[in-house]
PDB file of N, CA and C in Angstrom:
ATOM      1  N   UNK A   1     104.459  40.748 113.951  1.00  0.00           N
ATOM      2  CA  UNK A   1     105.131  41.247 115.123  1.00  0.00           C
ATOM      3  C   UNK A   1     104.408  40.722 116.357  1.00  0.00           C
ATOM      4  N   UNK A   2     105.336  40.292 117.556  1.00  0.00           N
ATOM      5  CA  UNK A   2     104.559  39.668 118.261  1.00  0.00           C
ATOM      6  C   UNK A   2     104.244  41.008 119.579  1.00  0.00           C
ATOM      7  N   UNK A   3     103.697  40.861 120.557  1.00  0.00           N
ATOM      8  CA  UNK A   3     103.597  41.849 121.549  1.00  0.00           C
ATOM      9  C   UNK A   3     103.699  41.973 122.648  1.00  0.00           C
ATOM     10  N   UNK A   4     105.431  42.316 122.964  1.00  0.00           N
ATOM     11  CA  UNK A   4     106.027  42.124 124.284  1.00  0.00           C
ATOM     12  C   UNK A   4     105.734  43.038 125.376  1.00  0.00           C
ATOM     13  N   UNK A   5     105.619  42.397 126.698  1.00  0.00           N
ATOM     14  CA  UNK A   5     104.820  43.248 127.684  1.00  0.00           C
ATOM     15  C   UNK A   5     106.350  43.679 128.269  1.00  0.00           C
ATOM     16  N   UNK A   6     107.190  44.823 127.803  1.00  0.00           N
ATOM     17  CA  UNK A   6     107.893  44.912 128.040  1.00  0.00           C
ATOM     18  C   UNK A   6     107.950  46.809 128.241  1.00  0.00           C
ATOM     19  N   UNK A   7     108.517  47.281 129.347  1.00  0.00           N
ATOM     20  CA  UNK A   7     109.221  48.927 129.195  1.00  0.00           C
ATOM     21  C   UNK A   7     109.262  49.090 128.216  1.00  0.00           C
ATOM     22  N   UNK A   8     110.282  49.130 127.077  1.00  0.00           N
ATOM     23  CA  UNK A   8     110.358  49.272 125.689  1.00  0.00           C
ATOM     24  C   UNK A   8     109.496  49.412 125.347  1.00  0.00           C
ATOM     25  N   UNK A   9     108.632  48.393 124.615  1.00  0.00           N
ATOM     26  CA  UNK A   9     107.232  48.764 124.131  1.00  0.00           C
ATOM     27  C   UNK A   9     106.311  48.985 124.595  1.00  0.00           C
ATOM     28  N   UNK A  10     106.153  49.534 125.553  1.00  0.00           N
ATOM     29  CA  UNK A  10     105.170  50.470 126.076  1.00  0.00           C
ATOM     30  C   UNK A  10     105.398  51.882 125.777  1.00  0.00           C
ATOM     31  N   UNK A  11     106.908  51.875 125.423  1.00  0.00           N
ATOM     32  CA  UNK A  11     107.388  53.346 125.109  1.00  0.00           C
ATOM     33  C   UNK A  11     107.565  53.575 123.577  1.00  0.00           C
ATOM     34  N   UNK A  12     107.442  52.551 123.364  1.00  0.00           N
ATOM     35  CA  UNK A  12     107.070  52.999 121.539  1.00  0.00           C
ATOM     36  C   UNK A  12     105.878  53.059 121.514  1.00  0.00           C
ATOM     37  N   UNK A  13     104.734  52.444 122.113  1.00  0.00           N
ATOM     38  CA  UNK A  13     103.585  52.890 121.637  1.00  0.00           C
ATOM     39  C   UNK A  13     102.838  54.315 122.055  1.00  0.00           C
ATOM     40  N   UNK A  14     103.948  54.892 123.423  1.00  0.00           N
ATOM     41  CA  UNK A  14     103.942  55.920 124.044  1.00  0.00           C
ATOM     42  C   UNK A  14     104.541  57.084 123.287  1.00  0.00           C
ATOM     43  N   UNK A  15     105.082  57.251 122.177  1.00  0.00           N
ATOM     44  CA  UNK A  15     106.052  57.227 121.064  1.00  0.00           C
ATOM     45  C   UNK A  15     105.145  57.762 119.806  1.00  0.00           C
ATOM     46  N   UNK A  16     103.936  57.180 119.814  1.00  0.00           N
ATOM     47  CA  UNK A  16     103.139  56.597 118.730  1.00  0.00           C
ATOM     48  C   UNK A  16     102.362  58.015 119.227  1.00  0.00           C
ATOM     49  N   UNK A  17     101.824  58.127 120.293  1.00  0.00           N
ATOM     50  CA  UNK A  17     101.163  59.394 120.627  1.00  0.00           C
ATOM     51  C   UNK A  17     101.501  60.400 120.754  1.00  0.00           C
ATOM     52  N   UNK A  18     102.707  60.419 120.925  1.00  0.00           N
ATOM     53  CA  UNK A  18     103.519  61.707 120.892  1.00  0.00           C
ATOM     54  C   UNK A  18     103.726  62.246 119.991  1.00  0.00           C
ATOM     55  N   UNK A  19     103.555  61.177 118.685  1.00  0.00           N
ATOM     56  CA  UNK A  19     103.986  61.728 117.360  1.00  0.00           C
ATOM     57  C   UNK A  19     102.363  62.307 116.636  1.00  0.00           C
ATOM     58  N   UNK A  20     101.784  61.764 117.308  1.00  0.00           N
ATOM     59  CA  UNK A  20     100.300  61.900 116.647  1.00  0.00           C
ATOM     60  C   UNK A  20      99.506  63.173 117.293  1.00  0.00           C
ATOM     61  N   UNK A  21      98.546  63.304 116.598  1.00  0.00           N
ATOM     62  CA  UNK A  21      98.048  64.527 116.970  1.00  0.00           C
ATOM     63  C   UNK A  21      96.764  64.407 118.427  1.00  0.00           C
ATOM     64  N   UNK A  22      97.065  63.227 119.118  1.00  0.00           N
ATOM     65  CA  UNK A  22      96.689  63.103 120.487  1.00  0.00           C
ATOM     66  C   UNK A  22      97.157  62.995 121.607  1.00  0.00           C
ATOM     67  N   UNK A  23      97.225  63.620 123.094  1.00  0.00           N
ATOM     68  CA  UNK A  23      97.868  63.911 123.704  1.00  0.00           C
ATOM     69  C   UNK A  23      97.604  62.585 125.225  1.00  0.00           C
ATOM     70  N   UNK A  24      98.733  61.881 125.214  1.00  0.00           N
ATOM     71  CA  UNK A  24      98.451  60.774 125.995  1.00  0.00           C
ATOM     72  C   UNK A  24      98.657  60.941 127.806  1.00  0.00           C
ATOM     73  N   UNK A  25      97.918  60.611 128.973  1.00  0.00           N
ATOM     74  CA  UNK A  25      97.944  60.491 129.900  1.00  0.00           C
ATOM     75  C   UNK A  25      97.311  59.611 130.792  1.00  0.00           C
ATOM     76  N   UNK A  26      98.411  59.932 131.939  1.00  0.00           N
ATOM     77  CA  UNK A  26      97.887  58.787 133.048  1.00  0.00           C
ATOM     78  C   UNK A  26      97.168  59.502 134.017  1.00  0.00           C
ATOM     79  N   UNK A  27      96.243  58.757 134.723  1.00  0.00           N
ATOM     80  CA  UNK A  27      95.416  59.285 135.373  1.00  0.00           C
ATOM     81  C   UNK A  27      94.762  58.453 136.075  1.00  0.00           C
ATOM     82  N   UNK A  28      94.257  59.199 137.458  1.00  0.00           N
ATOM     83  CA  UNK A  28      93.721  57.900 138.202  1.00  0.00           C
ATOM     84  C   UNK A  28      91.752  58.596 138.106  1.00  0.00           C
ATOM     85  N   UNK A  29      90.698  57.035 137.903  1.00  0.00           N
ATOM     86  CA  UNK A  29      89.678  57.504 137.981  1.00  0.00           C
ATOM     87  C   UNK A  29      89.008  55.809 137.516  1.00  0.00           C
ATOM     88  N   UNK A  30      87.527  56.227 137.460  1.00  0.00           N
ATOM     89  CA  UNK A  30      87.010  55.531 137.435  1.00  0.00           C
ATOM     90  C   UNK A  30      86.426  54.477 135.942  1.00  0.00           C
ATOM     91  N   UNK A  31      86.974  54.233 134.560  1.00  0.00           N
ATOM     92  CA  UNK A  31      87.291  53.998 133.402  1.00  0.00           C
ATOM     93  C   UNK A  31      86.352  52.651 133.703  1.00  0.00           C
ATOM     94  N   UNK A  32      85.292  52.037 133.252  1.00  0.00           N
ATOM     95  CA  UNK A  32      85.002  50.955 132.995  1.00  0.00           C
ATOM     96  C   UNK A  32      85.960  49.997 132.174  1.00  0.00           C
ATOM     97  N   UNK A  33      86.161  50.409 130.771  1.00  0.00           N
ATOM     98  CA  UNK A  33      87.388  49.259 130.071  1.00  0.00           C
ATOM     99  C   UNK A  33      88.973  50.309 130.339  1.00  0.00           C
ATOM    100  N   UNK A  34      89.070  50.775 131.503  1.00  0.00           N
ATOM    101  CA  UNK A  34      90.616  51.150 132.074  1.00  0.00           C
ATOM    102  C   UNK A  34      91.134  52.271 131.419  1.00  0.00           C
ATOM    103  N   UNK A  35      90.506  52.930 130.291  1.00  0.00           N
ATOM    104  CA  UNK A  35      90.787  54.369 129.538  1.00  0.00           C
ATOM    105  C   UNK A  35      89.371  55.001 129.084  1.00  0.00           C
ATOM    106  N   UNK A  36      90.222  56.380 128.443  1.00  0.00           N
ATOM    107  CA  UNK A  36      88.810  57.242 128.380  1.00  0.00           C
ATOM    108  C   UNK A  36      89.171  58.153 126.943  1.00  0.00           C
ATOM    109  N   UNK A  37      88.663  57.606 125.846  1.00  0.00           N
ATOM    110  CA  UNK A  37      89.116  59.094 124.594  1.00  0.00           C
ATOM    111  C   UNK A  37      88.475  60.068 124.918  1.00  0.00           C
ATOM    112  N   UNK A  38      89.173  61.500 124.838  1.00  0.00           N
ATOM    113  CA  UNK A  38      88.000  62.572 124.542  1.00  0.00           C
ATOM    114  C   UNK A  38      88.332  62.650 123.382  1.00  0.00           C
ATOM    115  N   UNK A  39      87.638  62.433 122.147  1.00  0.00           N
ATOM    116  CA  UNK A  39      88.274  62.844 120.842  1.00  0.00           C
ATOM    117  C   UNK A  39      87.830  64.158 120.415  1.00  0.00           C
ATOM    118  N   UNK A  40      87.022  65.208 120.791  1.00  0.00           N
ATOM    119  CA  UNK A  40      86.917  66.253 120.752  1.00  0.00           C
ATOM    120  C   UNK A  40      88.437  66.985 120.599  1.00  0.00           C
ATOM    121  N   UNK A  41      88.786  66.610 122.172  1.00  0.00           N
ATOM    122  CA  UNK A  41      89.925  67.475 122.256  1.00  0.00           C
ATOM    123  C   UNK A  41      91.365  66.887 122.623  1.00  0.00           C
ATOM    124  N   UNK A  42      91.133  65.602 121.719  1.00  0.00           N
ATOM    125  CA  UNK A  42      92.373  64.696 121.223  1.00  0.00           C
ATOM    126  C   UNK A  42      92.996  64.420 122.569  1.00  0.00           C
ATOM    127  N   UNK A  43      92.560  63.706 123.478  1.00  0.00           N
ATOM    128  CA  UNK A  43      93.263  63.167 124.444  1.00  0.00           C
ATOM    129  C   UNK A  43      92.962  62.067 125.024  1.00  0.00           C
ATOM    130  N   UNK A  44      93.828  60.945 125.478  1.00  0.00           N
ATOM    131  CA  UNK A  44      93.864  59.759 125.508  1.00  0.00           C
ATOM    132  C   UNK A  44      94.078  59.834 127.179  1.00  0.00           C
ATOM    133  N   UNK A  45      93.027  59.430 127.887  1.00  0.00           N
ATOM    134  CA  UNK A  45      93.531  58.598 129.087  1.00  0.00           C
ATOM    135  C   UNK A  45      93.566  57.510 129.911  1.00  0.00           C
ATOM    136  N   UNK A  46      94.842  57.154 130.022  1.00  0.00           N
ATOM    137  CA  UNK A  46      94.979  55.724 130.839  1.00  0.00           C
ATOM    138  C   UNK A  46      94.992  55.435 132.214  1.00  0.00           C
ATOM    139  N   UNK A  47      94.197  54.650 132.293  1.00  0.00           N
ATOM    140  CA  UNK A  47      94.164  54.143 134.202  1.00  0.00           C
ATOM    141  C   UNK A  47      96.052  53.930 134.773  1.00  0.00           C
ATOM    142  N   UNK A  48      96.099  54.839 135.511  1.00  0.00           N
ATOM    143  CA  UNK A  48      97.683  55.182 136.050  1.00  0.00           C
ATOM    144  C   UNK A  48      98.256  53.757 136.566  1.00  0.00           C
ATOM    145  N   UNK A  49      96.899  53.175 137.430  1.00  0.00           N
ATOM    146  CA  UNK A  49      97.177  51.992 138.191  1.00  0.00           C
ATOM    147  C   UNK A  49      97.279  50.757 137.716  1.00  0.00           C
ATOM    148  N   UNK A  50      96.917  50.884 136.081  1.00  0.00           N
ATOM    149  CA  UNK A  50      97.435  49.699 135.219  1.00  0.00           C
ATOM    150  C   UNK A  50      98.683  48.905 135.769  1.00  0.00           C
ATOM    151  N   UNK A  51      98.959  47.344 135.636  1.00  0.00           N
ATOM    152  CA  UNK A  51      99.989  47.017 135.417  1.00  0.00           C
ATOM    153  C   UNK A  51     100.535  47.140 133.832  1.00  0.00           C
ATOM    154  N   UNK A  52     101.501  47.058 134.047  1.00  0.00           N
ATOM    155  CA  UNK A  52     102.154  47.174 132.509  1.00  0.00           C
ATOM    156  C   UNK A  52     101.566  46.569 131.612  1.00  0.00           C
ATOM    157  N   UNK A  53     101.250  45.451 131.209  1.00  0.00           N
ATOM    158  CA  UNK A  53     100.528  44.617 130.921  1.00  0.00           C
ATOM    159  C   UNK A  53      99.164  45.233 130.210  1.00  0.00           C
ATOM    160  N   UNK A  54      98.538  45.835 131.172  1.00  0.00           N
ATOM    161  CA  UNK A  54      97.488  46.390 130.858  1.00  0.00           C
ATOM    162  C   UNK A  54      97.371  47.944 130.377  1.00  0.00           C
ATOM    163  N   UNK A  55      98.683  48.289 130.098  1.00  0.00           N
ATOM    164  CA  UNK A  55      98.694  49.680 129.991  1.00  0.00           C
ATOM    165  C   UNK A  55      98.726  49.378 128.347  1.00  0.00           C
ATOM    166  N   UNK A  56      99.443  47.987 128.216  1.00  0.00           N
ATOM    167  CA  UNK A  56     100.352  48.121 126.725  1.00  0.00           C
ATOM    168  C   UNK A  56      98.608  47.834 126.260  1.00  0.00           C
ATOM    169  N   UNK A  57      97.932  46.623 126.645  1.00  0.00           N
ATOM    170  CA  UNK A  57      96.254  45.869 125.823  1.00  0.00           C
ATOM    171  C   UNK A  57      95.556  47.458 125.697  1.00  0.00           C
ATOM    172  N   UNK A  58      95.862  48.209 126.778  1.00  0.00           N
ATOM    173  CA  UNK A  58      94.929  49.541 126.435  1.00  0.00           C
ATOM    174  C   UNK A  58      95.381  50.106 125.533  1.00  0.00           C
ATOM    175  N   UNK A  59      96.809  50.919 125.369  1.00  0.00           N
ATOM    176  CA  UNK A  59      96.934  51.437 124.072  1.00  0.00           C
ATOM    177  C   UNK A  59      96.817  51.061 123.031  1.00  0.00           C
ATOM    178  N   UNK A  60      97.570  49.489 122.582  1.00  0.00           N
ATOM    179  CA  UNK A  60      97.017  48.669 121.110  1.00  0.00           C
ATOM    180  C   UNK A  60      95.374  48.904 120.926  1.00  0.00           C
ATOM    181  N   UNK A  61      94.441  49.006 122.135  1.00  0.00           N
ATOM    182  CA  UNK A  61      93.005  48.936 121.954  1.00  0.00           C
ATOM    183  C   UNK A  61      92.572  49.736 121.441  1.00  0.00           C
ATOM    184  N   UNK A  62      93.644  51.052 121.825  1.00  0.00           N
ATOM    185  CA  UNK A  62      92.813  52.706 121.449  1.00  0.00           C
ATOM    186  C   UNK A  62      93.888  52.926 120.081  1.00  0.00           C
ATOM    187  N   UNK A  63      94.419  52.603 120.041  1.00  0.00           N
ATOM    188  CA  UNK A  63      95.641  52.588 118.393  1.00  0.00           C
ATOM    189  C   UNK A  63      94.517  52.388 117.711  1.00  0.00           C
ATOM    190  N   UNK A  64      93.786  50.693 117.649  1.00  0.00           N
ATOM    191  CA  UNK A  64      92.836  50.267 116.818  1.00  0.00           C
ATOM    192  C   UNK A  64      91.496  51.326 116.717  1.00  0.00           C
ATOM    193  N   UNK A  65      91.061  51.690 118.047  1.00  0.00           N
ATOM    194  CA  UNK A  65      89.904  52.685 117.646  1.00  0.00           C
ATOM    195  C   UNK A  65      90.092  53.859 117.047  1.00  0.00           C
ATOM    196  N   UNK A  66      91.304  54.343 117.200  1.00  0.00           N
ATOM    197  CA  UNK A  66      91.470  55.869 116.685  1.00  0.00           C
ATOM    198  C   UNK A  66      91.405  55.799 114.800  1.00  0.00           C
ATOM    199  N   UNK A  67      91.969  54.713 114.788  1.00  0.00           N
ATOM    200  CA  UNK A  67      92.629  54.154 113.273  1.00  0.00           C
ATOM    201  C   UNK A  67      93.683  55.629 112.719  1.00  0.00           C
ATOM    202  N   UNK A  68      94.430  55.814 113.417  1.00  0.00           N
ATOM    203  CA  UNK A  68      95.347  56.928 112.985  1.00  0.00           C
ATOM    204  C   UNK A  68      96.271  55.935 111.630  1.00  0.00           C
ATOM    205  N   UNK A  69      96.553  56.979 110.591  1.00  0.00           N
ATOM    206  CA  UNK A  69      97.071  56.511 109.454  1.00  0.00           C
ATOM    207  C   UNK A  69      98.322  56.875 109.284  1.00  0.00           C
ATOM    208  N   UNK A  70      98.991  55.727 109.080  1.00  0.00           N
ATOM    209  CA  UNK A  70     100.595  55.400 109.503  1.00  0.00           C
ATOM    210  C   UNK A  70     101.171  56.880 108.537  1.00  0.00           C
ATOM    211  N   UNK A  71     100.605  57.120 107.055  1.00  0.00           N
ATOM    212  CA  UNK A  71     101.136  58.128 106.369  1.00  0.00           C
ATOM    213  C   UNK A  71     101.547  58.918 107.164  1.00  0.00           C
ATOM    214  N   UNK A  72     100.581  59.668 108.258  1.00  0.00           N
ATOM    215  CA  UNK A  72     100.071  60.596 109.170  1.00  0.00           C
ATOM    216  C   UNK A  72     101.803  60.981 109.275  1.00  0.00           C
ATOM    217  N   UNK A  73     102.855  60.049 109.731  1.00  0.00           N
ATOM    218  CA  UNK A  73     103.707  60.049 110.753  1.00  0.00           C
ATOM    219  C   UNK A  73     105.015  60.516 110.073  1.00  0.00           C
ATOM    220  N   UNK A  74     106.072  61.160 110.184  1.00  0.00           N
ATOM    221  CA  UNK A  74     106.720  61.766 109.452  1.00  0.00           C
ATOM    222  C   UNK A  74     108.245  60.697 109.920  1.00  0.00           C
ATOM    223  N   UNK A  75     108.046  60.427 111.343  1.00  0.00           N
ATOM    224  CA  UNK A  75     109.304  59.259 111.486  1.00  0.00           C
ATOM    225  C   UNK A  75     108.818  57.856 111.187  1.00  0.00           C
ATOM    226  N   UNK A  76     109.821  57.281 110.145  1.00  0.00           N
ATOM    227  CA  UNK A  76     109.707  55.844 109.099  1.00  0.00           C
ATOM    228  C   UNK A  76     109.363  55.065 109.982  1.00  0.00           C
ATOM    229  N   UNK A  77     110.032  55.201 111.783  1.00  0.00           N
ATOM    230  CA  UNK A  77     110.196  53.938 112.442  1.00  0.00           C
ATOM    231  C   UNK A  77     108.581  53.770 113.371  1.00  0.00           C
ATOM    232  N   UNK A  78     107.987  55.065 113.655  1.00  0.00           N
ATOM    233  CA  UNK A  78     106.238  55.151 113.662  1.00  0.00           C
ATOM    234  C   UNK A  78     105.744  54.295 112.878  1.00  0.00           C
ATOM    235  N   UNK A  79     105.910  55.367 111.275  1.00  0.00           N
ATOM    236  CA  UNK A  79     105.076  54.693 110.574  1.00  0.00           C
ATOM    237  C   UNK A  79     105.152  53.131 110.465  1.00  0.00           C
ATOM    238  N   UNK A  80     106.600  52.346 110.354  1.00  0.00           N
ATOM    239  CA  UNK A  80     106.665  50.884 110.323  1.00  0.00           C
ATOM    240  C   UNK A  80     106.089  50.319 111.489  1.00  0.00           C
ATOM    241  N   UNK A  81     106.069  50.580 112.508  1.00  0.00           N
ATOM    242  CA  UNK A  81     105.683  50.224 113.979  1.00  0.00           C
ATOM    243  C   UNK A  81     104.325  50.140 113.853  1.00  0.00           C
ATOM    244  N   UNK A  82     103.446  51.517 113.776  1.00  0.00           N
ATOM    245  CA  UNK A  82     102.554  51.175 113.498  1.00  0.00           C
ATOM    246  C   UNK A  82     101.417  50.289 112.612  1.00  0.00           C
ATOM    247  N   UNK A  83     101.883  50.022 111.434  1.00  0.00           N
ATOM    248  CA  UNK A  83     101.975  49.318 110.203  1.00  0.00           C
ATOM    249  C   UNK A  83     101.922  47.922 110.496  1.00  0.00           C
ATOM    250  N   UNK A  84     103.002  47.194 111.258  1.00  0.00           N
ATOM    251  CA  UNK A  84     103.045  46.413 111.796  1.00  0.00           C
ATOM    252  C   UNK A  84     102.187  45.397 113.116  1.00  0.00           C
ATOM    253  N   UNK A  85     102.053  47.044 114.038  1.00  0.00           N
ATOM    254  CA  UNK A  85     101.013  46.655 115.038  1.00  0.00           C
ATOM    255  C   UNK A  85      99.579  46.362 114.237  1.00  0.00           C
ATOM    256  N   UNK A  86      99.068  47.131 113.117  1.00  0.00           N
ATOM    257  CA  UNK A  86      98.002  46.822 112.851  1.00  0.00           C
ATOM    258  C   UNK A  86      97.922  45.852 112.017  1.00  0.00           C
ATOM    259  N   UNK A  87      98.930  44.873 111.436  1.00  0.00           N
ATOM    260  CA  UNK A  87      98.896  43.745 110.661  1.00  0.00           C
ATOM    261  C   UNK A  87      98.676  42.850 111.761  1.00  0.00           C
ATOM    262  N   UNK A  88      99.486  42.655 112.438  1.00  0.00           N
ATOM    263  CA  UNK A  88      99.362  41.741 114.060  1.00  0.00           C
ATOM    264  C   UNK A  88      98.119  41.641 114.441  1.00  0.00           C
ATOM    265  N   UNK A  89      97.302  42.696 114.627  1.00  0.00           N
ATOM    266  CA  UNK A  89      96.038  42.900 115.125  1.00  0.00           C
ATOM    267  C   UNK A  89      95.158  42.208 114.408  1.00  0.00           C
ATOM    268  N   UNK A  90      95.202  42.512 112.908  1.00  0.00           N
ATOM    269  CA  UNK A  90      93.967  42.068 112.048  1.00  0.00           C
ATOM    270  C   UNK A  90      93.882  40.710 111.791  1.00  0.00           C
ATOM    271  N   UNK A  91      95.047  39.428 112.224  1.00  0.00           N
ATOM    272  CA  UNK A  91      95.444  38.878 112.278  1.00  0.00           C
ATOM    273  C   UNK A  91      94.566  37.603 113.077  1.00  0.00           C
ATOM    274  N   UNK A  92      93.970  38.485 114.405  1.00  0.00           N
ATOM    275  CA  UNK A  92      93.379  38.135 115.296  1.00  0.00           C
ATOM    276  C   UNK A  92      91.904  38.234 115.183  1.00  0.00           C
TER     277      UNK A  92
END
């Protein structure tokens, strides 16, 4: 799968968190690599002022660190999505 810097997929991977047991936001602050996990208390945040572009490299980045497991996901089109994003990835 290739990885289009597109609305759409920014909203499936926006999609991806919603379904998962971490709670995703934008936010403005000071992020050295442009986001911040608290994994304590499962929340993901993204530099608001991203361009798109950089919103999508941040989430694929934190997809890969979390390593959430596609089983996890109860909709097929998650789990394939995700499945996919991480074949793409390993790829690299």
């Amino acid at each position: 799968m290739a990885i289009k810097y597109t609305k759409h997929f920014l909203d499936k991977l926006e999609n991806l968190f919603a379904s998962s047991e971490y709670m995703l936001r934008y936010e403005k602050g000071t992020f050295k690599s442009g986001y911040c996990v608290l994994n304590d208390a499962k929340i993901v945040i993204v530099n608001k002022y991203f361009p798109l572009e950089g919103k999508i490299n941040a989430l694929i980045d934190i997809l890969i660190e979390l390593n959430l497991d596609p089983a996890d996901f109860k909709d097929k089109a998650n789990h394939d999505f995700l499945t996919d994003l991480r074949q793409t990835q390993l790829k690299f």
